[in-house]
PDB file of N, CA and C in Angstrom:
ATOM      1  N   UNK A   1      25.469 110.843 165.345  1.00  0.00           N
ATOM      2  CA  UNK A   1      26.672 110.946 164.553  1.00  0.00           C
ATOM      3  C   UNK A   1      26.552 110.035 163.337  1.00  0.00           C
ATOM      4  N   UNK A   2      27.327 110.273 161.818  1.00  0.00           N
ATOM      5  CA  UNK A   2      27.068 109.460 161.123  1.00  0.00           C
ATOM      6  C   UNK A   2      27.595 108.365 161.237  1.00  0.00           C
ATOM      7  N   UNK A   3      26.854 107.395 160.840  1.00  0.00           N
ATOM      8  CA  UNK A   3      27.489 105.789 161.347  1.00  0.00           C
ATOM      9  C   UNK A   3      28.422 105.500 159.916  1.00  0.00           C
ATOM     10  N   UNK A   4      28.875 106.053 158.962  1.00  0.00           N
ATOM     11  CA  UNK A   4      29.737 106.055 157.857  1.00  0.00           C
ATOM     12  C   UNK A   4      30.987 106.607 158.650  1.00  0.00           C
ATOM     13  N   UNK A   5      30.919 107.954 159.221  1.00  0.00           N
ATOM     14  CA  UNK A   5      31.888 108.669 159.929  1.00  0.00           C
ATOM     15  C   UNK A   5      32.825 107.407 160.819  1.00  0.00           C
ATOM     16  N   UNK A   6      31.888 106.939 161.801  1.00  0.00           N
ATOM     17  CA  UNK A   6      32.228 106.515 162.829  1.00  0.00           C
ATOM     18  C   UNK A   6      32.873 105.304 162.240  1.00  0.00           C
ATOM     19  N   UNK A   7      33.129 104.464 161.364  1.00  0.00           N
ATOM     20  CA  UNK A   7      33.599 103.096 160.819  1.00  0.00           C
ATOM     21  C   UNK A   7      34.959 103.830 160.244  1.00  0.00           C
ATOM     22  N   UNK A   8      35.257 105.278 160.308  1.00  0.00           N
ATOM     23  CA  UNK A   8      36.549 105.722 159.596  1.00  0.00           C
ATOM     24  C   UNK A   8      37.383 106.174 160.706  1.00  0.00           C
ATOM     25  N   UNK A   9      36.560 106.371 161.373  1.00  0.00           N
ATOM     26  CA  UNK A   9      37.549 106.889 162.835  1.00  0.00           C
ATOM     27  C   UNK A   9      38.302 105.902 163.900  1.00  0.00           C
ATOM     28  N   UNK A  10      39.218 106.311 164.077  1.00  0.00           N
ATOM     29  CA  UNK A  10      40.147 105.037 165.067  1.00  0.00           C
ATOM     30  C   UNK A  10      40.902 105.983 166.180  1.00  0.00           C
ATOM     31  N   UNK A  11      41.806 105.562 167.106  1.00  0.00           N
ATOM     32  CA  UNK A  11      41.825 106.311 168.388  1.00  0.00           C
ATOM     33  C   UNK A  11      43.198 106.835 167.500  1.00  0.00           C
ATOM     34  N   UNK A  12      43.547 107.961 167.543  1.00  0.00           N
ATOM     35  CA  UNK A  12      44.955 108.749 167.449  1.00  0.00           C
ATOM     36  C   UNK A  12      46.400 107.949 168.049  1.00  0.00           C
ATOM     37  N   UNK A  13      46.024 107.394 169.474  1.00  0.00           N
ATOM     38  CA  UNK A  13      47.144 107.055 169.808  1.00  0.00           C
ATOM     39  C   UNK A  13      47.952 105.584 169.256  1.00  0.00           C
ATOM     40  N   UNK A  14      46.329 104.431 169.670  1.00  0.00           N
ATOM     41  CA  UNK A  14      47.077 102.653 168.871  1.00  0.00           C
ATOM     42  C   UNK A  14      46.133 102.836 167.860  1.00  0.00           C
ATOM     43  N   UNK A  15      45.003 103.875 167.139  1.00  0.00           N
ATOM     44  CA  UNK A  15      45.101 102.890 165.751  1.00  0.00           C
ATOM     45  C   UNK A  15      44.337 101.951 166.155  1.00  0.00           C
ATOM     46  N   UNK A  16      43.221 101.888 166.929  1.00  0.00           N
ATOM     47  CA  UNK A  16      42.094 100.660 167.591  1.00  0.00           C
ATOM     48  C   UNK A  16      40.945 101.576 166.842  1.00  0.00           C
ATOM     49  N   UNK A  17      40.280 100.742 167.339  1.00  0.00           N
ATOM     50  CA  UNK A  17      38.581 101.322 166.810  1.00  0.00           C
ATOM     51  C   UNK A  17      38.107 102.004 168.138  1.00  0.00           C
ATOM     52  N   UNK A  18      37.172 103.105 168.274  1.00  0.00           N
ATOM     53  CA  UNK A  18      36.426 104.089 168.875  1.00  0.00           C
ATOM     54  C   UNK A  18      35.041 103.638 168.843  1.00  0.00           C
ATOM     55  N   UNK A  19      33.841 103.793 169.544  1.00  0.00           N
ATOM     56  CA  UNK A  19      32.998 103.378 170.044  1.00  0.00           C
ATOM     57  C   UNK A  19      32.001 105.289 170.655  1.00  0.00           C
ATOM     58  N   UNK A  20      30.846 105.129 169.851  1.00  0.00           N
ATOM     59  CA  UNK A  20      30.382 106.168 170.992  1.00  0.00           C
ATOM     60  C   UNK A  20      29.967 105.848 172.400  1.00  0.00           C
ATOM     61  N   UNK A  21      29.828 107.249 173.292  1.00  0.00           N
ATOM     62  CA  UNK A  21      29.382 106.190 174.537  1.00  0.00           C
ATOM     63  C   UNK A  21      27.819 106.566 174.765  1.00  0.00           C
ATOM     64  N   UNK A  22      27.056 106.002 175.507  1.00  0.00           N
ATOM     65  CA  UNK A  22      25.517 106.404 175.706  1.00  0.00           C
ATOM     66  C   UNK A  22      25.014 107.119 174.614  1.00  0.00           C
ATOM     67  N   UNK A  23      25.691 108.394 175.487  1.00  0.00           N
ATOM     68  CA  UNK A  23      24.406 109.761 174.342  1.00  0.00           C
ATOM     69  C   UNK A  23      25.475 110.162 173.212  1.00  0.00           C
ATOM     70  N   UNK A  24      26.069 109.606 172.678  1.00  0.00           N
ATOM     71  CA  UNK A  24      27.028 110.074 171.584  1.00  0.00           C
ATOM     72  C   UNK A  24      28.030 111.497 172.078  1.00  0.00           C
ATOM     73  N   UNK A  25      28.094 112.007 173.076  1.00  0.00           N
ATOM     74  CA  UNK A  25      28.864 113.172 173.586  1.00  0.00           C
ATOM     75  C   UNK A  25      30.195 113.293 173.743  1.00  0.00           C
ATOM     76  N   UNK A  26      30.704 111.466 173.491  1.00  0.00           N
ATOM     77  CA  UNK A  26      32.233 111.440 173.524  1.00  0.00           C
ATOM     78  C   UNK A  26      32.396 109.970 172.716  1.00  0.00           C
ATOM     79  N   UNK A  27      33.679 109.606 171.920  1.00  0.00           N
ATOM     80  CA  UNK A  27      33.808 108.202 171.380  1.00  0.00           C
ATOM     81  C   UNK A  27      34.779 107.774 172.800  1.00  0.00           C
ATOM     82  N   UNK A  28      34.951 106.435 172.587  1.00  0.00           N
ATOM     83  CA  UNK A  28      35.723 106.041 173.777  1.00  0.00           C
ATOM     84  C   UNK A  28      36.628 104.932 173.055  1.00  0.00           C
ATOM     85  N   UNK A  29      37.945 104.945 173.393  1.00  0.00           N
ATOM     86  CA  UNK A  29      38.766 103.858 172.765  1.00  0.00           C
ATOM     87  C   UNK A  29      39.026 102.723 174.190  1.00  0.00           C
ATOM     88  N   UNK A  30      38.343 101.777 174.178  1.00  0.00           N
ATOM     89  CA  UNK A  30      38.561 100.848 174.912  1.00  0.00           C
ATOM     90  C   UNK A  30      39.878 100.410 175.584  1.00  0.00           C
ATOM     91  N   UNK A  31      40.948 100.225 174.775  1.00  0.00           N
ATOM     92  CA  UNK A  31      42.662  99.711 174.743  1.00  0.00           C
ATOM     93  C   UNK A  31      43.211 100.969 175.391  1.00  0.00           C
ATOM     94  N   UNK A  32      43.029 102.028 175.231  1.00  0.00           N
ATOM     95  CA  UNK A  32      44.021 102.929 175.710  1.00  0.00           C
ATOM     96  C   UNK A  32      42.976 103.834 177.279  1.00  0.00           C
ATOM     97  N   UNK A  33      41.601 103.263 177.407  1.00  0.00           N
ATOM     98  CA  UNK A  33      40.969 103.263 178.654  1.00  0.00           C
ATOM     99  C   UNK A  33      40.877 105.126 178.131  1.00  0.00           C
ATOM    100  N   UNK A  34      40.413 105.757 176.944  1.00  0.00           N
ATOM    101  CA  UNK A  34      40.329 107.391 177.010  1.00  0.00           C
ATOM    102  C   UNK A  34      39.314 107.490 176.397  1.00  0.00           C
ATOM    103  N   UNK A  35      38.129 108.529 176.498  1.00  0.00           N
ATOM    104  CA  UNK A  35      36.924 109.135 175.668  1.00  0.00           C
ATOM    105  C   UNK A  35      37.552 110.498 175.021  1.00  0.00           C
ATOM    106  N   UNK A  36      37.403 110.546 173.742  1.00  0.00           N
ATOM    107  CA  UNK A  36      37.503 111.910 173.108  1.00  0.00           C
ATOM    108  C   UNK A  36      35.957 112.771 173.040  1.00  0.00           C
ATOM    109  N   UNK A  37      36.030 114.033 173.538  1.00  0.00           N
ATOM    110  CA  UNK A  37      34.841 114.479 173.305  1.00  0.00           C
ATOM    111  C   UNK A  37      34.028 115.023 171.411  1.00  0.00           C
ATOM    112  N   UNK A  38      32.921 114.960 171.904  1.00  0.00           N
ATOM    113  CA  UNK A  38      32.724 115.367 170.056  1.00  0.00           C
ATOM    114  C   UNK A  38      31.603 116.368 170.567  1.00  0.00           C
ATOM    115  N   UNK A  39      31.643 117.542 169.694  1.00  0.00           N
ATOM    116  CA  UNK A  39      31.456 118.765 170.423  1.00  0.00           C
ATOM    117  C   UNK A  39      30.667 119.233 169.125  1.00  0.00           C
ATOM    118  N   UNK A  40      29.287 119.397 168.927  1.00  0.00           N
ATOM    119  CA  UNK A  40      28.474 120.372 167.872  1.00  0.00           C
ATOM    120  C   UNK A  40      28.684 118.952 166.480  1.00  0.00           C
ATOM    121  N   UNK A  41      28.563 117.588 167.197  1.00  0.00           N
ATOM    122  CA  UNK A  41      28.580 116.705 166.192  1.00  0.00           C
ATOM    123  C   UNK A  41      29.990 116.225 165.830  1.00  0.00           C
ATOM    124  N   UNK A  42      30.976 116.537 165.769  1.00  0.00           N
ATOM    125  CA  UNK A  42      32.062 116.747 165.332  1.00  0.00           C
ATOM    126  C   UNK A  42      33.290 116.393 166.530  1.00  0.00           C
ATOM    127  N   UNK A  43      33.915 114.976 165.946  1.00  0.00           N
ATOM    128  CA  UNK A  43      34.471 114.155 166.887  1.00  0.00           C
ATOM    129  C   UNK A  43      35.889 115.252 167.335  1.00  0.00           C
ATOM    130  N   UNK A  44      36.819 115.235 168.228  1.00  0.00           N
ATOM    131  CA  UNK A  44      37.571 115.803 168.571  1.00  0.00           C
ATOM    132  C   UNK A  44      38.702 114.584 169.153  1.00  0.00           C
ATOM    133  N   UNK A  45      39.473 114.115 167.736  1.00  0.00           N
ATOM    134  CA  UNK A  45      40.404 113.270 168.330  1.00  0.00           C
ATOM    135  C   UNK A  45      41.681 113.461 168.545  1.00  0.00           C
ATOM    136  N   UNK A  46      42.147 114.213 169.144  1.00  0.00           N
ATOM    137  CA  UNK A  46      43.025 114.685 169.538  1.00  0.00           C
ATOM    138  C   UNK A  46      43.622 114.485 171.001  1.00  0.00           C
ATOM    139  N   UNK A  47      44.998 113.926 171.003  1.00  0.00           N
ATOM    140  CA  UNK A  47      45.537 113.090 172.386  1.00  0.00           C
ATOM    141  C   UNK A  47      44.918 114.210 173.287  1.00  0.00           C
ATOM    142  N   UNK A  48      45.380 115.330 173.456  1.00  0.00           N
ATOM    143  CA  UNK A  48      45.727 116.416 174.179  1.00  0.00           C
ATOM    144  C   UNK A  48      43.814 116.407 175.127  1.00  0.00           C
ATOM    145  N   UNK A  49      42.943 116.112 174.234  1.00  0.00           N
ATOM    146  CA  UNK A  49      41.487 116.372 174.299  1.00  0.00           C
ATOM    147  C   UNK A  49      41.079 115.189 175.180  1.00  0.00           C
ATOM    148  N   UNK A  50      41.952 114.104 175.055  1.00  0.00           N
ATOM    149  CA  UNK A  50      41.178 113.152 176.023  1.00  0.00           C
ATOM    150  C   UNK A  50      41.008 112.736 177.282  1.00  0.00           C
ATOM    151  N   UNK A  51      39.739 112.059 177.437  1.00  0.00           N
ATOM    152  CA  UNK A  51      39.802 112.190 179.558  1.00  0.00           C
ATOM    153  C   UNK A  51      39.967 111.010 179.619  1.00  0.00           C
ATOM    154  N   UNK A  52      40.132 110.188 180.535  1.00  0.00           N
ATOM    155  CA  UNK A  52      40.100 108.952 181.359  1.00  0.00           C
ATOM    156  C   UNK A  52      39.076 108.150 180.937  1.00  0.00           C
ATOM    157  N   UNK A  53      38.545 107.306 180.812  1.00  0.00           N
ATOM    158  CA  UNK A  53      37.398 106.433 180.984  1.00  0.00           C
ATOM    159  C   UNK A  53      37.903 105.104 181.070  1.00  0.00           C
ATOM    160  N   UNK A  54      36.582 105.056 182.065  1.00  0.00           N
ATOM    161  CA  UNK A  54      36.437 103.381 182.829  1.00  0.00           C
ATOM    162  C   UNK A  54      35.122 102.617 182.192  1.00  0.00           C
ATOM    163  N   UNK A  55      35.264 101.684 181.559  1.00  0.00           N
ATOM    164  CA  UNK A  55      33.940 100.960 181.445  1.00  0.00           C
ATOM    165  C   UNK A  55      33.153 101.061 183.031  1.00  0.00           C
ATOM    166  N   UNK A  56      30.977 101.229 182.411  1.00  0.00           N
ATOM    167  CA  UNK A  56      30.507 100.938 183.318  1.00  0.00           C
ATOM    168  C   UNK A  56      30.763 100.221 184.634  1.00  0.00           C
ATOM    169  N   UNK A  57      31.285  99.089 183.752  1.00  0.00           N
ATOM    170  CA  UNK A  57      31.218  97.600 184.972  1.00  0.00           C
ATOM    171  C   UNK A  57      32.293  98.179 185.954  1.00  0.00           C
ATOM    172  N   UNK A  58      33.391  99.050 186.103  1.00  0.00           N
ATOM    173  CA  UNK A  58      34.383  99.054 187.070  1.00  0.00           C
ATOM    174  C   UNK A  58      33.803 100.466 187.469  1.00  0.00           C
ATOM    175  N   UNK A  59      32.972 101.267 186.905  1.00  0.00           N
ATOM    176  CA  UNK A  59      32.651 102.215 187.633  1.00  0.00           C
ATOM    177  C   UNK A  59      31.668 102.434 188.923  1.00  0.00           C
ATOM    178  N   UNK A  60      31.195 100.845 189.027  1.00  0.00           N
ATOM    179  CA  UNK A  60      30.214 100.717 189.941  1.00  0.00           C
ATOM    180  C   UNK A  60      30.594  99.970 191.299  1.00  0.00           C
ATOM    181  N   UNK A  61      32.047  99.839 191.255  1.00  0.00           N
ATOM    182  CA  UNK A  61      32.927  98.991 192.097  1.00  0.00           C
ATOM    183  C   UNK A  61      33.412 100.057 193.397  1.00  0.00           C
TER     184      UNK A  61
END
């Protein structure tokens, strides 16, 4: 993904900063604990679009 893109994008809901995760397949907003998927390159930030996410560290608990 472009790393210009990604410094403009922030989560829809607080307005935090977004993060890709691993393989770039979803950004993840840390504060509101949700990954938006980005689908053919192309982020998809939209509340309605987002799943759950847990940082690694609590997923191994």
């Amino acid at each position: 993904m472009n790393k210009s893109l990604l410094e403009l994008l922030v989560c829809p809901v607080c307005r935090g900063p977004v993060h890709p995760e691993d393989e770039d397949s979803r950004l993840v907003c840390p504060a509101c604990r949700v990954a938006y998927p980005v689908r053919e390159d192309i982020p998809v930030m939209l509340p309605e679009e987002a799943k759950p996410w847990e940082p690694k560290e609590h997923q191994a608990q």
